[in-house]
Protein backbone atom coordinates (compact mmCIF):
# COMPACT_ATOMS: atom_id res chain seq x y z
CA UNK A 1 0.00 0.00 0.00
CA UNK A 2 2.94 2.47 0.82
CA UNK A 3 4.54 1.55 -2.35
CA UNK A 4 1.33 2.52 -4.24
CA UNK A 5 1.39 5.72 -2.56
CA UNK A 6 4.43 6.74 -2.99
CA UNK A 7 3.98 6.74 -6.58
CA UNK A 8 1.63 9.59 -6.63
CA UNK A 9 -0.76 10.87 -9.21
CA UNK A 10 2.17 11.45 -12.04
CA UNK A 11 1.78 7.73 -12.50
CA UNK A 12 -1.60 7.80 -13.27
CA UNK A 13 -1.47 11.00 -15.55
CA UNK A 14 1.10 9.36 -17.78
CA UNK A 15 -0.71 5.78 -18.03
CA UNK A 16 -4.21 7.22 -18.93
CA UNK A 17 -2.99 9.26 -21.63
CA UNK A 18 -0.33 6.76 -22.96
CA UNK A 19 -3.64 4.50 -22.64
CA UNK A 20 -5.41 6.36 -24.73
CA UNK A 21 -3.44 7.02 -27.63
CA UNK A 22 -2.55 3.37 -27.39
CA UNK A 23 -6.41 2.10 -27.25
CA UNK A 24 -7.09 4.76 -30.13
CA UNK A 25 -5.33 2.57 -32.61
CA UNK A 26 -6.40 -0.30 -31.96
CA UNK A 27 -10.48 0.66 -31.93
CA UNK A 28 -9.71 1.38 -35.77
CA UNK A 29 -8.94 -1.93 -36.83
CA UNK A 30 -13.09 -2.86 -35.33
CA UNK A 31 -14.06 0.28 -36.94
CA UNK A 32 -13.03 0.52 -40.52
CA UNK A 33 -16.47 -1.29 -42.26
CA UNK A 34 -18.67 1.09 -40.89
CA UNK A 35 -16.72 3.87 -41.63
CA UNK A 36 -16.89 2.88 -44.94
CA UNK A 37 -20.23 2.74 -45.05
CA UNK A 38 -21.08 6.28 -43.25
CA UNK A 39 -18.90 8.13 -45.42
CA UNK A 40 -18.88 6.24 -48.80
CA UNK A 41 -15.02 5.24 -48.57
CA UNK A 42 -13.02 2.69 -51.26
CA UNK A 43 -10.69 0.50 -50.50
CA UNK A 44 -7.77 2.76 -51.62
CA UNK A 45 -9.44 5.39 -48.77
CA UNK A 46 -9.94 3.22 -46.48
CA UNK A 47 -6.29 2.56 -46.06
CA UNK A 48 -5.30 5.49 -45.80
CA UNK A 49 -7.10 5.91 -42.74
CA UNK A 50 -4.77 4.09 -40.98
CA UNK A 51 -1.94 4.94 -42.95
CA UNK A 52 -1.96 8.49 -42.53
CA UNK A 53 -1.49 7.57 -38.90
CA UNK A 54 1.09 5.53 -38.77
CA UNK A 55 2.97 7.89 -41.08
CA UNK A 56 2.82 10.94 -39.50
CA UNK A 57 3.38 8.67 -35.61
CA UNK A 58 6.56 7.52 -37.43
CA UNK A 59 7.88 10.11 -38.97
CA UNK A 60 7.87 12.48 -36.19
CA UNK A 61 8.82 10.17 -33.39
CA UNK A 62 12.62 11.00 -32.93
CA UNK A 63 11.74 14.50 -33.45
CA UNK A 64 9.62 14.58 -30.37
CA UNK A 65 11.63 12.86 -28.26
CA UNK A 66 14.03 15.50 -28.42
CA UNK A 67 12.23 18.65 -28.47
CA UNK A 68 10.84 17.45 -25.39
CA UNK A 69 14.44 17.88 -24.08
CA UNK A 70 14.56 21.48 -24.81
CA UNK A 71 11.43 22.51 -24.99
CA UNK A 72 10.41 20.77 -21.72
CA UNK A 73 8.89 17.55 -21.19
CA UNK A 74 5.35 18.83 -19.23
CA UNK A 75 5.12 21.63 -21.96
CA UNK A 76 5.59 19.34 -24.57
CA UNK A 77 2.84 16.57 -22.98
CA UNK A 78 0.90 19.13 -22.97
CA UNK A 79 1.03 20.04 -26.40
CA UNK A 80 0.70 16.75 -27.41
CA UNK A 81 -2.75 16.33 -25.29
CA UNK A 82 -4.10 19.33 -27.11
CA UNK A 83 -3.37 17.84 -30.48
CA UNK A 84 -4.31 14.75 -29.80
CA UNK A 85 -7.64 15.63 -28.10
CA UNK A 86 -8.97 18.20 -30.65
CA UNK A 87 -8.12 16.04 -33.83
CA UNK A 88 -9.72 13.01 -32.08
CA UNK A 89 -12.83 15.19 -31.98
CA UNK A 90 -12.46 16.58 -35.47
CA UNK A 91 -12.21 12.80 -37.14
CA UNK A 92 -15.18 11.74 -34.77
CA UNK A 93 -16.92 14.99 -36.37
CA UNK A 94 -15.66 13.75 -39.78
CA UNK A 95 -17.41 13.67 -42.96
CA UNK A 96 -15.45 13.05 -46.06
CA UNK A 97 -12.31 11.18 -47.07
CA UNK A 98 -9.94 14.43 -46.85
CA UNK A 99 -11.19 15.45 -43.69
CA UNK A 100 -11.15 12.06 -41.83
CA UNK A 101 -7.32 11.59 -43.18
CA UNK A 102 -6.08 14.75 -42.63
CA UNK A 103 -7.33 14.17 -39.17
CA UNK A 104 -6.20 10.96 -38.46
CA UNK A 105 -2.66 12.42 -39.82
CA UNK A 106 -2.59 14.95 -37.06
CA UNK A 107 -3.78 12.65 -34.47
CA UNK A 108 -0.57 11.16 -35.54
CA UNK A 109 1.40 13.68 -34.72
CA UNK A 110 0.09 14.03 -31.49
CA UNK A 111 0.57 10.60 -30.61
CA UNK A 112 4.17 11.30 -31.48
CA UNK A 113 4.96 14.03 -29.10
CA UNK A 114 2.77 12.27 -26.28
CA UNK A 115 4.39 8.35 -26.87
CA UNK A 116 8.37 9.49 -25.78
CA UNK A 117 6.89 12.29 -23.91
CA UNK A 118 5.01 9.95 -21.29
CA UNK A 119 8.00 7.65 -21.23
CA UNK A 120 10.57 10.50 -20.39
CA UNK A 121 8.13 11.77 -17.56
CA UNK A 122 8.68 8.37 -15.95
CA UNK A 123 12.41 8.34 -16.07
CA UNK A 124 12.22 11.91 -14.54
CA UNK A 125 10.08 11.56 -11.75
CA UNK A 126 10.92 7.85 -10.54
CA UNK A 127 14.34 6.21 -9.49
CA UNK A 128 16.03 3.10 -8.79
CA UNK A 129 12.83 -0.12 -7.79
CA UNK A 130 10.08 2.64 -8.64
CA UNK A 131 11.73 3.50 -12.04
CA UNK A 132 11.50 -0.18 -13.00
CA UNK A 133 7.72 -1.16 -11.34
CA UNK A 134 6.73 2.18 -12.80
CA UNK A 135 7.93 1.23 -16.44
CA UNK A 136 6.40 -2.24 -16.02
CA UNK A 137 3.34 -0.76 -15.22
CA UNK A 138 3.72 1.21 -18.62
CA UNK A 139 4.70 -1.67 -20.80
CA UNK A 140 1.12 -2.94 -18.91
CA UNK A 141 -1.02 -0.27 -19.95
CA UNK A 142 0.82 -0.69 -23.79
CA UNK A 143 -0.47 -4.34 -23.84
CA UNK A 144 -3.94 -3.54 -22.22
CA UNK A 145 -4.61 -0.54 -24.82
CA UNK A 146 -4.05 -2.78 -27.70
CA UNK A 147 -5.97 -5.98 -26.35
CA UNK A 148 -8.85 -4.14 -24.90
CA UNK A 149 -9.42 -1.49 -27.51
CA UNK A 150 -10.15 -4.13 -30.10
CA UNK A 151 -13.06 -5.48 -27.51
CA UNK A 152 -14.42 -2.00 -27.02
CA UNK A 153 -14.03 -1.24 -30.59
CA UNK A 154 -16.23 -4.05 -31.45
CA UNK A 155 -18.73 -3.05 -28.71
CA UNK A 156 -19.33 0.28 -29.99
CA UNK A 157 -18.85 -0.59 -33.48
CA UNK A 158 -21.70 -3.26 -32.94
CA UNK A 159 -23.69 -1.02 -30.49
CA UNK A 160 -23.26 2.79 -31.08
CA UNK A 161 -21.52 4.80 -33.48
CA UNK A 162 -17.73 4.55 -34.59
CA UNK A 163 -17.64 8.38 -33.65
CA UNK A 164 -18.53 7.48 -29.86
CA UNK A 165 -14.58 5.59 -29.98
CA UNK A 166 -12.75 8.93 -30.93
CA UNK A 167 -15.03 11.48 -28.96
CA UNK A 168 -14.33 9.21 -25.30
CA UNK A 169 -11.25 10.79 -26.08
CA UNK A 170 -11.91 14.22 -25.71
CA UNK A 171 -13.35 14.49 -22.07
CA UNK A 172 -10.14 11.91 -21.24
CA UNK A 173 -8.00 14.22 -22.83
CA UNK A 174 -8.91 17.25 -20.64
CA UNK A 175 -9.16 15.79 -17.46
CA UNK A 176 -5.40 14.46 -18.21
CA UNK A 177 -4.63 17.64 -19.37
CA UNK A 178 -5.95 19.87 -16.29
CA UNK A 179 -4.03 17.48 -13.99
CA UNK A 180 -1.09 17.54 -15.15
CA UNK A 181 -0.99 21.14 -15.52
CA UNK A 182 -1.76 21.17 -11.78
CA UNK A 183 0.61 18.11 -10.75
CA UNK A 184 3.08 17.73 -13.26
CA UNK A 185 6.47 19.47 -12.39
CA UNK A 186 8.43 21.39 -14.65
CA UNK A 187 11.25 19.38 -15.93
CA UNK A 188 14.61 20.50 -16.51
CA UNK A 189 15.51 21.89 -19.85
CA UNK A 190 18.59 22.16 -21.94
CA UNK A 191 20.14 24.80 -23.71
CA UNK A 192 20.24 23.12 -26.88
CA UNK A 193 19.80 24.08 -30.69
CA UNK A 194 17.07 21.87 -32.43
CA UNK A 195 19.25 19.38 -34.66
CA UNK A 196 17.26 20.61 -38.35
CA UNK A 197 18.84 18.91 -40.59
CA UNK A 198 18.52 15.69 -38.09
CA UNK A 199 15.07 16.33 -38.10
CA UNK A 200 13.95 16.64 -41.63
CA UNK A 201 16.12 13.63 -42.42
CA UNK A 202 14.72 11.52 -39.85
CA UNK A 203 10.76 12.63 -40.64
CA UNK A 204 11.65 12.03 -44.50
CA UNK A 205 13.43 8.95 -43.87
CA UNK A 206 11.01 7.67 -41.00
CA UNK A 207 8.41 8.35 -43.43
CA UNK A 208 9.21 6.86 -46.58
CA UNK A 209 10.20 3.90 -44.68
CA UNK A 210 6.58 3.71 -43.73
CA UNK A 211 4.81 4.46 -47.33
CA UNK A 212 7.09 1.84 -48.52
CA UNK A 213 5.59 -1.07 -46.35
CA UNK A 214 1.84 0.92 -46.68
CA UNK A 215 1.75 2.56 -49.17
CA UNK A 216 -0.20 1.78 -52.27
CA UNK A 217 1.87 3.54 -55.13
CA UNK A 218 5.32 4.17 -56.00
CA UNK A 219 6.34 1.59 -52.94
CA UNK A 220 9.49 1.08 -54.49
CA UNK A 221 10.68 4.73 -55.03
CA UNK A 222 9.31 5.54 -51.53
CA UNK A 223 12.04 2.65 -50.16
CA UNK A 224 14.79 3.77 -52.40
CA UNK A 225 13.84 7.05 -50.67
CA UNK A 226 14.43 5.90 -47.16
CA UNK A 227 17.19 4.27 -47.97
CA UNK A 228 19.29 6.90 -49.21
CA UNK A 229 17.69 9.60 -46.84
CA UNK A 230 18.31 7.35 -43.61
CA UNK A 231 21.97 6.91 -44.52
CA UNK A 232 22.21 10.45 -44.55
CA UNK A 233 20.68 10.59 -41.74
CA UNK A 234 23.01 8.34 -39.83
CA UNK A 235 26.40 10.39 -41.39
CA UNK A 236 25.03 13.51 -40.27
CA UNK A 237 24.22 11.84 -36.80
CA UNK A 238 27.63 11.06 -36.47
CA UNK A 239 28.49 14.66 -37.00
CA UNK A 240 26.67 16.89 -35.15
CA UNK A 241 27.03 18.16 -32.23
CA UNK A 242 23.65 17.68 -31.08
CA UNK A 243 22.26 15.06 -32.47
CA UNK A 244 18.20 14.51 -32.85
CA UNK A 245 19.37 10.68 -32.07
CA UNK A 246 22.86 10.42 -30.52
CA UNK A 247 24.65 7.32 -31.21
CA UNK A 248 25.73 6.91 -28.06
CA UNK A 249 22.48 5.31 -27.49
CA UNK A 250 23.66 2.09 -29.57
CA UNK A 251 26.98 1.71 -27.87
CA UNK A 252 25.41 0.44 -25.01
CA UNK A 253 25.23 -3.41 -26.01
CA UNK A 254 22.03 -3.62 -23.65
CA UNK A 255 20.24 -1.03 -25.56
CA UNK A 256 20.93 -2.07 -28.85
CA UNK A 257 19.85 -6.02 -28.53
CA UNK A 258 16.78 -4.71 -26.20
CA UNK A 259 16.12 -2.47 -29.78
CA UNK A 260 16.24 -5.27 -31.80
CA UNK A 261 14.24 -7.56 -29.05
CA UNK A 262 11.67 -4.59 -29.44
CA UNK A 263 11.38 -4.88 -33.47
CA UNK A 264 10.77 -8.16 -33.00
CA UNK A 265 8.25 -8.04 -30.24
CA UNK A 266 6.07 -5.05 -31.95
CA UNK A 267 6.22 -7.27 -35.32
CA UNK A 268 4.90 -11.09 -33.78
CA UNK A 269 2.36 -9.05 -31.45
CA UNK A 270 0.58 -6.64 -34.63
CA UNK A 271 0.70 -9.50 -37.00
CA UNK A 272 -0.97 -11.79 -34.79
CA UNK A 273 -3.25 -9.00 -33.83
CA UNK A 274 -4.37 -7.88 -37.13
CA UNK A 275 -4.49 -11.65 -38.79
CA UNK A 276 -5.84 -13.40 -35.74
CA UNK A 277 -9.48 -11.68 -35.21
CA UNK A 278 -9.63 -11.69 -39.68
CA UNK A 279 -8.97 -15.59 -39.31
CA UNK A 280 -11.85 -15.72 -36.60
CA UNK A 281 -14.74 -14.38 -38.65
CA UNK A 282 -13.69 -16.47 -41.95
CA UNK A 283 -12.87 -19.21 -40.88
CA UNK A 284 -15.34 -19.60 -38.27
CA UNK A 285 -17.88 -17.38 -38.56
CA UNK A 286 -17.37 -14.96 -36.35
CA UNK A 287 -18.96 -10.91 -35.47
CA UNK A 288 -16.77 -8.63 -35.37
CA UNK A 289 -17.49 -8.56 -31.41
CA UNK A 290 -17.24 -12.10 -30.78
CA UNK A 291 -13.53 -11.72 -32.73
CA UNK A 292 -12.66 -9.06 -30.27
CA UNK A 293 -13.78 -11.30 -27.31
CA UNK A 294 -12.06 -14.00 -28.57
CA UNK A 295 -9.16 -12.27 -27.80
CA UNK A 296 -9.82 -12.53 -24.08
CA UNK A 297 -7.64 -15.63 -23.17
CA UNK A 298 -4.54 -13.33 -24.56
CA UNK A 299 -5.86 -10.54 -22.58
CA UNK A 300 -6.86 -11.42 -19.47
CA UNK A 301 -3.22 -13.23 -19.03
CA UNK A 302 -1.23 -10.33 -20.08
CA UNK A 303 -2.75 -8.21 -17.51
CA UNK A 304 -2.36 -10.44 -14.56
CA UNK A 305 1.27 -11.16 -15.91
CA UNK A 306 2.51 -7.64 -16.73
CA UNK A 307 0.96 -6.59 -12.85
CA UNK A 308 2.92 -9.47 -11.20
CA UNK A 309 6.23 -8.80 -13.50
CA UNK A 310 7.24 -5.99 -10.81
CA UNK A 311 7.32 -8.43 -8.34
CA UNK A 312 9.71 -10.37 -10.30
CA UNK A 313 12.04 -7.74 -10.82
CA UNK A 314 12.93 -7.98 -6.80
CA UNK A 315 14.33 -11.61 -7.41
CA UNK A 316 15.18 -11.19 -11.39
CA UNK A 317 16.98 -9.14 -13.54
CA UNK A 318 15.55 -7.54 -16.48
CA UNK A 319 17.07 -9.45 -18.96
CA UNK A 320 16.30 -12.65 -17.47
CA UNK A 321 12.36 -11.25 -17.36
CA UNK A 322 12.67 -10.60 -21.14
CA UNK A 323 14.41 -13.97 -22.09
CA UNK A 324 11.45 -16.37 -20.24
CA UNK A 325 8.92 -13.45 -22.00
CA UNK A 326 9.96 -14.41 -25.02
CA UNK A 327 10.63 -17.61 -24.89
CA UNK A 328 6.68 -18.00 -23.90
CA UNK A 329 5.61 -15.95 -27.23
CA UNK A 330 8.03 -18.19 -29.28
CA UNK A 331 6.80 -21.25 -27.70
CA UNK A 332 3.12 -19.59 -28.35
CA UNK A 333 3.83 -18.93 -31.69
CA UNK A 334 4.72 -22.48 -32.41
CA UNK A 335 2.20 -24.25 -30.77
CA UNK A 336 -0.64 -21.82 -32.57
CA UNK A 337 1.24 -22.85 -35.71
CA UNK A 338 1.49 -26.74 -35.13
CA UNK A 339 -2.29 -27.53 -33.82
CA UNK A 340 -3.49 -25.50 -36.98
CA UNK A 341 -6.71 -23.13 -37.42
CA UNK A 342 -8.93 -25.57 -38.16
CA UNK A 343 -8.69 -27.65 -34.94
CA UNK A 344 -11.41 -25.16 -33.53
CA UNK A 345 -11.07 -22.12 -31.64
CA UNK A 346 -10.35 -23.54 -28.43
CA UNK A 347 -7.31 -25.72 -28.99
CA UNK A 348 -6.11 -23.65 -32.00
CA UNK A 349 -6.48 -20.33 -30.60
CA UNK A 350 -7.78 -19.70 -27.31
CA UNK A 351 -4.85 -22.06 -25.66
CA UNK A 352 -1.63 -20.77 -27.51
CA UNK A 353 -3.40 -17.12 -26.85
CA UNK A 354 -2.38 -17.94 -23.26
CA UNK A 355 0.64 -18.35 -23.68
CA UNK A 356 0.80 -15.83 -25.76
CA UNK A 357 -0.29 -13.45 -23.20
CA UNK A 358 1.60 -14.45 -20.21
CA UNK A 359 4.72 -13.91 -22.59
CA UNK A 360 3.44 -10.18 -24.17
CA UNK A 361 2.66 -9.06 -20.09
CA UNK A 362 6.15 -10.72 -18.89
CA UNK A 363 8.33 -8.96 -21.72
CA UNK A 364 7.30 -5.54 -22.84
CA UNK A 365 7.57 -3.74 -19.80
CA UNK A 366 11.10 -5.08 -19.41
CA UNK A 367 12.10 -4.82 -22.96
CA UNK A 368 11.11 -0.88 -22.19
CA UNK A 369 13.62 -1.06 -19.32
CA UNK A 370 16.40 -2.53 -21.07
CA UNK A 371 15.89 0.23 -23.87
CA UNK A 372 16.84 2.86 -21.44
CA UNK A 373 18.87 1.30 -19.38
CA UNK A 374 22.23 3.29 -18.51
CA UNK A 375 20.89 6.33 -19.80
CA UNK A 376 21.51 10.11 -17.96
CA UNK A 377 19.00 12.83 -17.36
CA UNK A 378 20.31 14.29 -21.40
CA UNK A 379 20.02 10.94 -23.16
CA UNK A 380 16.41 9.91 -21.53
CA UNK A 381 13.87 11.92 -23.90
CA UNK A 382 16.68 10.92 -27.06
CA UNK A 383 16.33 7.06 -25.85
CA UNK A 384 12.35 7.07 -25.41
CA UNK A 385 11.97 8.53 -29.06
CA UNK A 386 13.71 5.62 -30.50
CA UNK A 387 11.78 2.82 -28.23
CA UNK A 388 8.63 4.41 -29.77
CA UNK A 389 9.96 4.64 -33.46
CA UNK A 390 11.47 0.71 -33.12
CA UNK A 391 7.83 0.52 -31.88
CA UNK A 392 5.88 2.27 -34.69
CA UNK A 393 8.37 0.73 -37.42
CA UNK A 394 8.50 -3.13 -36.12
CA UNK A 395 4.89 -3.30 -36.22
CA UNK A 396 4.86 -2.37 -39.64
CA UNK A 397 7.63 -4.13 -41.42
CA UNK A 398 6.17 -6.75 -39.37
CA UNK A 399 2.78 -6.89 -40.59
CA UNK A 400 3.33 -6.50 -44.22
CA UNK A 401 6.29 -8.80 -43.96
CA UNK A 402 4.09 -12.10 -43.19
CA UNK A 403 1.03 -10.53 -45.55
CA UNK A 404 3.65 -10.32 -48.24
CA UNK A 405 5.12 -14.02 -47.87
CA UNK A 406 1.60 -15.30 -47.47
CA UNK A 407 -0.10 -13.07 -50.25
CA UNK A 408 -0.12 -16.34 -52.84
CA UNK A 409 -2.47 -17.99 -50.71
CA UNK A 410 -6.52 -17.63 -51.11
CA UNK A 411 -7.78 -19.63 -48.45
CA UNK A 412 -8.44 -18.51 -45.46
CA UNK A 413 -7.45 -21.66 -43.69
CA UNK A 414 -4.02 -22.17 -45.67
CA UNK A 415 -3.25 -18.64 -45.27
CA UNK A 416 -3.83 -18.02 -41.76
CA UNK A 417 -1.27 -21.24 -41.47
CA UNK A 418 1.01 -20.02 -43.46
CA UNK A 419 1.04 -16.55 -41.82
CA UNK A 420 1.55 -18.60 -38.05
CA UNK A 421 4.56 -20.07 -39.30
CA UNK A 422 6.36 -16.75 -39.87
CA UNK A 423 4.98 -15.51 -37.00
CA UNK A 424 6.70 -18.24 -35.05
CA UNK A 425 10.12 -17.61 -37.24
CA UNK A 426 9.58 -13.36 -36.35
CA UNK A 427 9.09 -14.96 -32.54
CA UNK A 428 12.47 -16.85 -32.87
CA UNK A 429 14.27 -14.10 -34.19
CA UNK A 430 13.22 -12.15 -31.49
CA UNK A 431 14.26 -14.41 -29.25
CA UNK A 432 17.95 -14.61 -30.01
CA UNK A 433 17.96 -10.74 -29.28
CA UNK A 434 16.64 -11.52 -26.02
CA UNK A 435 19.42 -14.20 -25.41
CA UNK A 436 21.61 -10.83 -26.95
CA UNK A 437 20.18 -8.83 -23.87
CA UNK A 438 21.09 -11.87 -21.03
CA UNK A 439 24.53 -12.05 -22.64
CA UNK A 440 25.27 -8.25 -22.77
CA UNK A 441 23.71 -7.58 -18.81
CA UNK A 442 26.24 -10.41 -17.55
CA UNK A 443 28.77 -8.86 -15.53
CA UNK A 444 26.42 -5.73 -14.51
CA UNK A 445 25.46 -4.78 -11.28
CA UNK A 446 21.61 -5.48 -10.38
CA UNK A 447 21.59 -2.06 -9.25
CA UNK A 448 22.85 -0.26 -12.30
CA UNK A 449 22.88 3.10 -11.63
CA UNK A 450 25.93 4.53 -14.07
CA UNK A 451 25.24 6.11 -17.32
CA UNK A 452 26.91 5.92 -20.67
C-alpha cells in the first residue's frame, strides 16, 4: 500500500494518456467497415485511414523525443494532449475522405509528441525499484490498450456509433490535461539548438520507410527514398554536435539487442493482432465482437502477468524477465502454428493465446527497461523517441512482412497457417535478441545506476 502511494498521481497521468493514444489505434482496426459505409469510402481510402497515422506517428517520433528535451517535457505533454484531443474530436466529427485523413494524420502527430513524452516523464520523476515497477506498469497499460481497444471497438462498433470511440477521447484528454498542468512538475531543460537537418532527415526517412511497407503507389521509389535519406541521416548523426538521435544510445550493447528484441516483439504481437481476429470471422464465422472477445484468453493473461512482473524484478533481472517473455511468445507462436486453425477455436487459438499473453505481459515492460537502461538525465527523452519509433516501425515491417510471404495464398485456412509459421520464425528471431540482452547484462550490477 505504501509503495502505491508513494507513486503519486504522475503515474496515473502518464498511463491514462499513454492508454489512450494506445487504445485509439487499436479501436480502428473494429471500426473501418462502418466507416466505410457512413462516409462512402473505397478501399484505396480506407487505407489510408490508418496509414496516414502511422505515417505521421513515425515520422515524427525522434523529433519529439528531443524537443521534449529542450522545450520541456510537461510543456511538450501538454502540447501533445491538445493535439491529440482536438483532432480526435475533429475525425469523430468527420465527414469526407480528406477530412477524416487529414485528421487521423494529425492525431498522428500528437501521438508522437505524447508516446516518448510519457516515457521521459517516468524516467524523470521515478528512481532506482520505482523506475523499474513504474515502467512495467507502462509496458502494462501498452499491452492492455491494444488488447482491450479491439473489444471495445467491437462493442461500440456493434452497439453505437464509430464516432462514440474517438469522442471518449476528448473528455479523457482534458481531465489528463488539467491534472497535469496542476501536478506535473516542470522538468529541466537544456540549452540546446534543435538538430534541423537531423530532423527533416529523420521525418523524411522515417516516413518513406513507412509508405514503402503501406503505401499503395510508388512503394518502391518511396524505399529507395528511405534508404538513401536514412543513410544520410546516420552520417550527419555522427556529425553533429547535437544530435536529434545520438549514437551513443547504440553503444550500449544492452540497448541495442533490447532495440532489436523490441522490433521483433512489436512485429509477432501486430501481426498476430491484425491476422488473428480476420482468421476468426472467416474461418469460423465470427462478429466482429465475438472476434474481439475471442481475444480474451490473450488478454486477461497479459494483464495479470505484466501486474505481477514488478514483483519479479525484486528476485530477477531484467534481462532474465525478457528472455522467459519471449521464450513464452516463441513457444506460443509455435504451438498456434502446429495444432493449426482448423482444430477449432479452443485448442487452435484460445490455448496458444495464453501463452501468448503471459509472454506479451512478462516482456514488454522489461524490454522498455532494457531500452533505457544506462541512460543520464540528457540521453532519456533521445532514448524514449527511438523505443517508440522501433515501436511504430516493427509493427509495420512486421505486418506487411508475413502478408507479403503469405499473399499467394486464397484460403483462409491455408493462409492463416502459413502466416503462423512466420509468426513463429519473427518470434524466434526475437528471441535470439533476447538471449543478446542476457549475454550483454552479464557482468552488470543489479543495481545499475551509471550512465553511458
Amino acid at each position: 500500500m505504501q509503495k502505491q502511494q508513494r507513486f503519486g498521481i504522475v503515474l496515473p497521468i502518464i498511463l491514462f494518456s499513454y492508454f489512450m493514444i494506445i487504445l485509439d489505434n487499436s479501436i480502428i482496426f473494429t471500426s473501418t467497415a462502418k466507416i466505410a459505409t457512413d462516409l462512402g469510402l473505397n478501399t484505396q481510402s480506407l487505407a489510408w485511414i490508418t496509414n496516414a497515422y502511422a505515417l505521421t506517428f513515425g515520422g515524427f517520433l525522434l523529433f519529439a523525443g528531443k524537443a521534449g528535451d529542450i522545450f520541456g517535457r510537461k510543456n511538450f505533454f501538454i502540447l501533445g494532449l491538445v493535439i491529440f484531443s482536438l483532432s480526435s474530436l475533429l475525425v469523430g466529427l468527420a465527414t469526407s475522405a480528406p477530412m477524416i485523413i487529414t485528421m487521423r494524420a494529425i492525431q498522428g502527430i500528437g501521438s508522437a509528441i505524447l508516446a516518448p513524452s510519457t516515457l521521459a516523464l517516468l524516467m524523470d520523476n521515478y528512481t532506482d525499484g520505482m523506475r523499474t515497477r513504474a515502467i512495467a506498469y507502462y509496458g502494462a497499460t501498452g499491452g492492455l490498450g491494444a488488447s482491450f481497444g479491439l473489444v471495445i471497438g467491437g462493442l461500440i462498433t456493434t452497439y453505437a456509433s464509430w464516432r462514440v470511440g474517438f469522442f471518449i477521447n476528448v473528455p479523457i484528454g482534458l481531465i489528463m490535461l488539467l491534472l497535469a498542468i496542476k501536478y506535473l512538475k516542470r522538468s529541466k531543460t537544456y540549452q540546446q539548438q534543435l538538430d534541423f537537418w537531423g530532423t527533416l532527415l529523420s521525418v523524411i526517412g522515417v516516413t518513406a520507410l513507412v509508405y514503402s511497407i503501406d503505401g499503395s503507389r510508388y512503394r518502391l521509389v518511396a524505399l529507395v527514398v528511405a534508404i538513401a535519406t536514412l543513410s544520410w541521416f546516420v552520417a550527419h548523426e555522427r556529425r553533429a554536435s547535437v544530435p536529434i538521435m545520438p549514437l551513443l544510445l547504440f553503444k550500449d550493447a544492452e540497448r541495442s539487442w533490447a532495440y532489436l528484441t523490441r522490433f521483433f516483439f512489436v512485429g509477432v504481437s501486430l501481426a498476430y493482432f491484425f491476422l488473428t481476429p480476420l482468421a476468426m470471422q472467416q474461418v469460423y464465422g465470427f462478429t466482429p465482437l465475438q472476434a474481439a472477445l475471442g481475444f480474451l484468453p490473450e488478454t486477461v493473461p497479459q494483464f495479470i502477468a505484466a501486474l505481477l512482473v514488478s514483483r519479479l524484478t525484486t528476485r530477477y533481472r531484467p534481462a532474465q524477465i525478457i528472455a522467459v517473455g519471449m521464450g513464452l511468445i516463441a513457444i506460443g507462436s509455435l504451438m498456434a502454428a502446429l495444432i493449426k486453425v482448423q482444430s477449432g477455436y479452443w485448442l487452435a487459438i484460445a490455448l496458444p493465446m495464453v501463452v501468448l499473453g503471459i509472454g506479451q505481459g512478462i516482456a514488454l515492460g522489461m524490454l522498455t527497461v532494457a531500452g533505457v537502461a544506462h541512460t543520464n538525465a540528457t540521453l532519456s527523452g533521445s532514448a524514449s523517441g527511438v523505443i517508440n519509433a522501433i515501436h511504430q516501425i516493427g509493427g509495420s515491417i512486421g505486418l506487411s512482412a508475413v502478408v507479403a510471404l503469405t499473399s499467394q495464398y486464397t484460403q483462409p485456412v491455408q493462409s492463416y497457417n502459413w502466416s503462423l509459421i512466420w509468426i513463429t520464425v519473427i518470434a524466434i528471431l526475437g528471441l535470439i535478441g533476447a538471449i543478446g540482452i542476457l549475454k550483454a547484462a552479464q557482468g552488470q550490477p543489479k543495481a545499475q545506476s551509471s550512465n553511458r
